[in-house]
N, C-alpha and C. Protein backbone atom coordinates (compact mmCIF):
# COMPACT_ATOMS: atom_id res chain seq x y z
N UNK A 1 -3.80 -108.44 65.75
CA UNK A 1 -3.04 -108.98 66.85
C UNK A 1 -3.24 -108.10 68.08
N UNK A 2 -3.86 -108.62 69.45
CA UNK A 2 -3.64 -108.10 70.41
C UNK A 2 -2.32 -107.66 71.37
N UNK A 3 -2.11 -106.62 71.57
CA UNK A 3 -0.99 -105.97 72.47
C UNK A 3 -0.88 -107.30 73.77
N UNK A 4 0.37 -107.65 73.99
CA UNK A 4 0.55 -108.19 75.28
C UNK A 4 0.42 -107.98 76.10
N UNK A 5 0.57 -106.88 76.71
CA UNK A 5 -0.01 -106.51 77.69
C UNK A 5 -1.34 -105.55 77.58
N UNK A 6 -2.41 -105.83 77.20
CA UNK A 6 -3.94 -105.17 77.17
C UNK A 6 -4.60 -105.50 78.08
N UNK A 7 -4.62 -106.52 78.68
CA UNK A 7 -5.14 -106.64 80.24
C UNK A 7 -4.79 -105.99 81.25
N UNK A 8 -3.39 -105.62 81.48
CA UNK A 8 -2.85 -105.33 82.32
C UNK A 8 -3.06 -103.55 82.27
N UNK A 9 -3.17 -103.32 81.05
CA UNK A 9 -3.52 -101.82 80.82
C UNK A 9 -4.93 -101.74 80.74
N UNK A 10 -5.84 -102.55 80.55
CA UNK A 10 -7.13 -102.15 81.22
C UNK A 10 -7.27 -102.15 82.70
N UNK A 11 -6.28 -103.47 83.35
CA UNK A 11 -6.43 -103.01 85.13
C UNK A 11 -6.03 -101.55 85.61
N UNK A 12 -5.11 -101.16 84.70
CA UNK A 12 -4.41 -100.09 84.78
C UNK A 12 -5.26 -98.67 84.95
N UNK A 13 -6.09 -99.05 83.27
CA UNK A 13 -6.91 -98.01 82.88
C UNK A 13 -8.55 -98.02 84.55
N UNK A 14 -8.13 -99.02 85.19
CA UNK A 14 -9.72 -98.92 85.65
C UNK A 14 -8.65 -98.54 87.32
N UNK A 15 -8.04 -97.94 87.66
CA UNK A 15 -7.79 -97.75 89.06
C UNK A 15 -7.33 -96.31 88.81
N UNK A 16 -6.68 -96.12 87.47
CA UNK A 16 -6.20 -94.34 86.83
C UNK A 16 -7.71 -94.03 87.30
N UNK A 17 -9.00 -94.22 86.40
CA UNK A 17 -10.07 -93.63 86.49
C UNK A 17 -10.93 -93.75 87.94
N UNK A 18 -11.05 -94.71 88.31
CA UNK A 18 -11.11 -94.70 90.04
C UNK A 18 -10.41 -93.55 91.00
N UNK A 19 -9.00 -93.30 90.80
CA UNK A 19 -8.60 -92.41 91.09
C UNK A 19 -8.55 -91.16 90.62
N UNK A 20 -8.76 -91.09 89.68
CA UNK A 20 -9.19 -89.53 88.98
C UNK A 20 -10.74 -88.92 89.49
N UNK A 21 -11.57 -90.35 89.93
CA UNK A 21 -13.18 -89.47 90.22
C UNK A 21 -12.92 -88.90 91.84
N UNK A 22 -12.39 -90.01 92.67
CA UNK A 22 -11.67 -89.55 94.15
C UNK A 22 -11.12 -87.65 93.93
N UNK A 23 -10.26 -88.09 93.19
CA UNK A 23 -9.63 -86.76 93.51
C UNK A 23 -10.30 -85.78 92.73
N UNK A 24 -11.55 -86.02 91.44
CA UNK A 24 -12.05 -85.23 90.91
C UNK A 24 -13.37 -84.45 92.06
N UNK A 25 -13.56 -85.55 92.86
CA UNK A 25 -14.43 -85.31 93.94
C UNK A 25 -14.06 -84.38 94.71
N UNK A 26 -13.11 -84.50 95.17
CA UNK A 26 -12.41 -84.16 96.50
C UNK A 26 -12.16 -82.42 95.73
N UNK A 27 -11.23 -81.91 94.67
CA UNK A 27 -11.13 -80.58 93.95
C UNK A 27 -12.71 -80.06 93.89
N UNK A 28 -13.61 -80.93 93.16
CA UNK A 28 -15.15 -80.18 93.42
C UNK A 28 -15.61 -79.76 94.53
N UNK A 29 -15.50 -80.24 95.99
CA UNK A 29 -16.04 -80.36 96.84
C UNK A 29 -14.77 -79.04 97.21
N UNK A 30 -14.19 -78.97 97.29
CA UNK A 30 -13.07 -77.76 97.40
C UNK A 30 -13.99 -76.14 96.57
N UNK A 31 -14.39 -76.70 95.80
CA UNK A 31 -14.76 -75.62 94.97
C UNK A 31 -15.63 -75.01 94.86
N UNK A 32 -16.80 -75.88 95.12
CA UNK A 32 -18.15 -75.92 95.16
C UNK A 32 -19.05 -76.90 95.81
N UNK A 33 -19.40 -77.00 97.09
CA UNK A 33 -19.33 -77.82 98.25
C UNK A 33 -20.16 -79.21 97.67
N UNK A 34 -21.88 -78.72 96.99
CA UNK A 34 -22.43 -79.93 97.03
C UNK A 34 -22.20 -80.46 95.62
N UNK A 35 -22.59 -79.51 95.00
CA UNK A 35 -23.00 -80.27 93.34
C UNK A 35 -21.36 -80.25 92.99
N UNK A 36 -20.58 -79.56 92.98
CA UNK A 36 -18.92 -80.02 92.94
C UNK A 36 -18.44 -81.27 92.99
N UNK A 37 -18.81 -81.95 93.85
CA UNK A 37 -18.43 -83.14 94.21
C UNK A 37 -18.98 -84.00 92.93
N UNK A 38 -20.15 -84.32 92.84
CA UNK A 38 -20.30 -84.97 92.05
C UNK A 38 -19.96 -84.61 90.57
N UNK A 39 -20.00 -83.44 90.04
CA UNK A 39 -19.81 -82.92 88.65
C UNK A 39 -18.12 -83.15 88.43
N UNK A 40 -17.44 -82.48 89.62
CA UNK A 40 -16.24 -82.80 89.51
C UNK A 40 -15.49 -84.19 89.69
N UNK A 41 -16.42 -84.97 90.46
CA UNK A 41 -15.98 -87.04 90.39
C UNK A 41 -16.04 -87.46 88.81
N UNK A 42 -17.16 -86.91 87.92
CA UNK A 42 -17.92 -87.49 87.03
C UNK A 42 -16.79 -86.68 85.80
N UNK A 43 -16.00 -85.46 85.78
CA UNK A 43 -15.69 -85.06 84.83
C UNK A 43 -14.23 -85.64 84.58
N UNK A 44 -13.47 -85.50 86.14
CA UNK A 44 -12.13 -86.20 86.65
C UNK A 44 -12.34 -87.67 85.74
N UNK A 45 -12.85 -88.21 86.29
CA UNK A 45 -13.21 -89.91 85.40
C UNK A 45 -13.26 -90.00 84.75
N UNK A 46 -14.02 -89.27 83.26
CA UNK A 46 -14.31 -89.28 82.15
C UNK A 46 -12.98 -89.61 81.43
N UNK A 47 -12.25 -87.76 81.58
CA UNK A 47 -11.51 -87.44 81.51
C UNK A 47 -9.89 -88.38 82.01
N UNK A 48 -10.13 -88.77 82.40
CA UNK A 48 -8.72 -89.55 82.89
C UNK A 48 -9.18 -90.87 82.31
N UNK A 49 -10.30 -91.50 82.12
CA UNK A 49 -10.84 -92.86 80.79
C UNK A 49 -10.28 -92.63 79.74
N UNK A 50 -10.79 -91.18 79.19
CA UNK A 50 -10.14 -91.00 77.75
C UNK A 50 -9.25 -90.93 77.75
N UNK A 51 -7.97 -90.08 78.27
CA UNK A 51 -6.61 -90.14 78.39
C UNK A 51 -6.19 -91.49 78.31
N UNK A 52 -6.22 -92.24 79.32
CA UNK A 52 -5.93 -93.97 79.76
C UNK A 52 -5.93 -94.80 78.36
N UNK A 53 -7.43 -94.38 77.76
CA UNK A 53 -7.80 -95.32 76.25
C UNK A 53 -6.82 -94.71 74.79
N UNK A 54 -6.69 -93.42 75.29
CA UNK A 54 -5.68 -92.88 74.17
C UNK A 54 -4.34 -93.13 74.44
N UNK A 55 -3.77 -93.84 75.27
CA UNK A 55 -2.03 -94.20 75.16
C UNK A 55 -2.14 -95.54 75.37
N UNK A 56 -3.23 -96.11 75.15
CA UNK A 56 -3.51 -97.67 74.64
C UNK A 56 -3.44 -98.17 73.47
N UNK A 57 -4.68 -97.00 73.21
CA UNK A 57 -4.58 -97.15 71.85
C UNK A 57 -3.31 -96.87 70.80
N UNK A 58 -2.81 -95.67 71.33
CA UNK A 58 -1.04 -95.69 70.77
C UNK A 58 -0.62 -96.64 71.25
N UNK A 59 -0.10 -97.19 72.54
CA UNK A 59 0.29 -98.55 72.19
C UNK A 59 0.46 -99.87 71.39
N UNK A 60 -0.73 -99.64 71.32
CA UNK A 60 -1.37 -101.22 70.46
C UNK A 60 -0.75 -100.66 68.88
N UNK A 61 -1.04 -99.37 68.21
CA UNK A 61 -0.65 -98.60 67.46
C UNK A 61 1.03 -99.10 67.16
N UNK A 62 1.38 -98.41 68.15
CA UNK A 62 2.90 -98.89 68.13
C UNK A 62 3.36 -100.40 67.92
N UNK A 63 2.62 -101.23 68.98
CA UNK A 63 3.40 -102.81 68.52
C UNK A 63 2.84 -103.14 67.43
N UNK A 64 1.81 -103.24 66.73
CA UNK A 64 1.61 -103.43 65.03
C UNK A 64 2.23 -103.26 64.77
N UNK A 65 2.76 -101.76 64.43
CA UNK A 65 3.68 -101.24 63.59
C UNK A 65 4.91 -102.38 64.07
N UNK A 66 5.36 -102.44 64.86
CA UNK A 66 6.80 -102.81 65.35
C UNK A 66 6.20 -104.53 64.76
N UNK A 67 5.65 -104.76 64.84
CA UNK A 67 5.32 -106.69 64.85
C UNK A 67 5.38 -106.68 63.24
N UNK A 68 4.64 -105.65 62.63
CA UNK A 68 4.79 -105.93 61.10
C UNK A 68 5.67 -105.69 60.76
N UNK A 69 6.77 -105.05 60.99
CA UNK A 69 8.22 -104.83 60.55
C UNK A 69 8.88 -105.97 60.40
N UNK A 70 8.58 -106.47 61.81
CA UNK A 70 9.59 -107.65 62.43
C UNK A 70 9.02 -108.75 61.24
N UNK A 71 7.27 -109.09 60.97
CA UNK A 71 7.41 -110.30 60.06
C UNK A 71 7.98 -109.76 59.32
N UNK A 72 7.45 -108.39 58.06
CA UNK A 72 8.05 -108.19 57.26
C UNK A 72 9.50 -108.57 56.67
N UNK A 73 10.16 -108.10 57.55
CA UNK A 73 11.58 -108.66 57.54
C UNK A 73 12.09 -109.93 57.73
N UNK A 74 11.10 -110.82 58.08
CA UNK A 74 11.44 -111.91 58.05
C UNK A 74 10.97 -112.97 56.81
N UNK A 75 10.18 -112.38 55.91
CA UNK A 75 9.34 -112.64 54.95
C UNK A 75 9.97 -112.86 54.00
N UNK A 76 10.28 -114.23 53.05
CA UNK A 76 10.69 -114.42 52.02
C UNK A 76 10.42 -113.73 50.51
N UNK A 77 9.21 -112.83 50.62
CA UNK A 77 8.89 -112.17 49.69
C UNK A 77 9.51 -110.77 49.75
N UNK A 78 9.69 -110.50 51.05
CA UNK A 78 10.96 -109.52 50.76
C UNK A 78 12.19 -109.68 50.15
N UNK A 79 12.85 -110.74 50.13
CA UNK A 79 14.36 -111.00 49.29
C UNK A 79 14.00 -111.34 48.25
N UNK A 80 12.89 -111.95 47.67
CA UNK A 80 12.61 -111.85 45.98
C UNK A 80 13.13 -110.70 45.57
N UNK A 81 13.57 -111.18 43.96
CA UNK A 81 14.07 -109.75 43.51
C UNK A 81 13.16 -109.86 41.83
N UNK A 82 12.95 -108.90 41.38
CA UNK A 82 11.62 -108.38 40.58
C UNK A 82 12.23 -107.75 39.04
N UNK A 83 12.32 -108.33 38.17
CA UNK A 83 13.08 -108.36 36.98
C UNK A 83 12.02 -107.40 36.12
């Protein structure tokens, strides 16, 4: 089962990482004028992708869990009783 909102956390996930290479740029270029910029756009991004994809992925993590509870509990094979 897909998370309900997974679209909305990939728009999510793609403007976090847009903005992480900006400002990964902008700290490189602070740091180290030419090659900074780019090493630091390219690491900022990465880095803020993976983050973004890892509290998605707990997400999605989480409503399973929570959705299978909910059938579970609603499941007639749970109130069987087992002699």
């Amino acid at each position: 089962a897909i998370h309900p909102q997974k679209y909305k956390m990939k728009q999510n996930r793609r403007n976090v990482t847009a903005i992480g290479v900006v400002s990964g740029a902008v700290v490189g270029t602070m740091v180290f004028p030419l090659l900074g910029t780019a090493v630091g756009g390219a690491a900022a991004g990465y880095a803020c992708n993976k983050l973004s994809k890892h509290g998605e992925r707990r997400a999605q993590r989480k409503w399973e869990q929570s959705n299978f509870q909910r059938q579970a509990q609603q499941s007639h094979v749970v109130d069987a009783e087992y002699v």
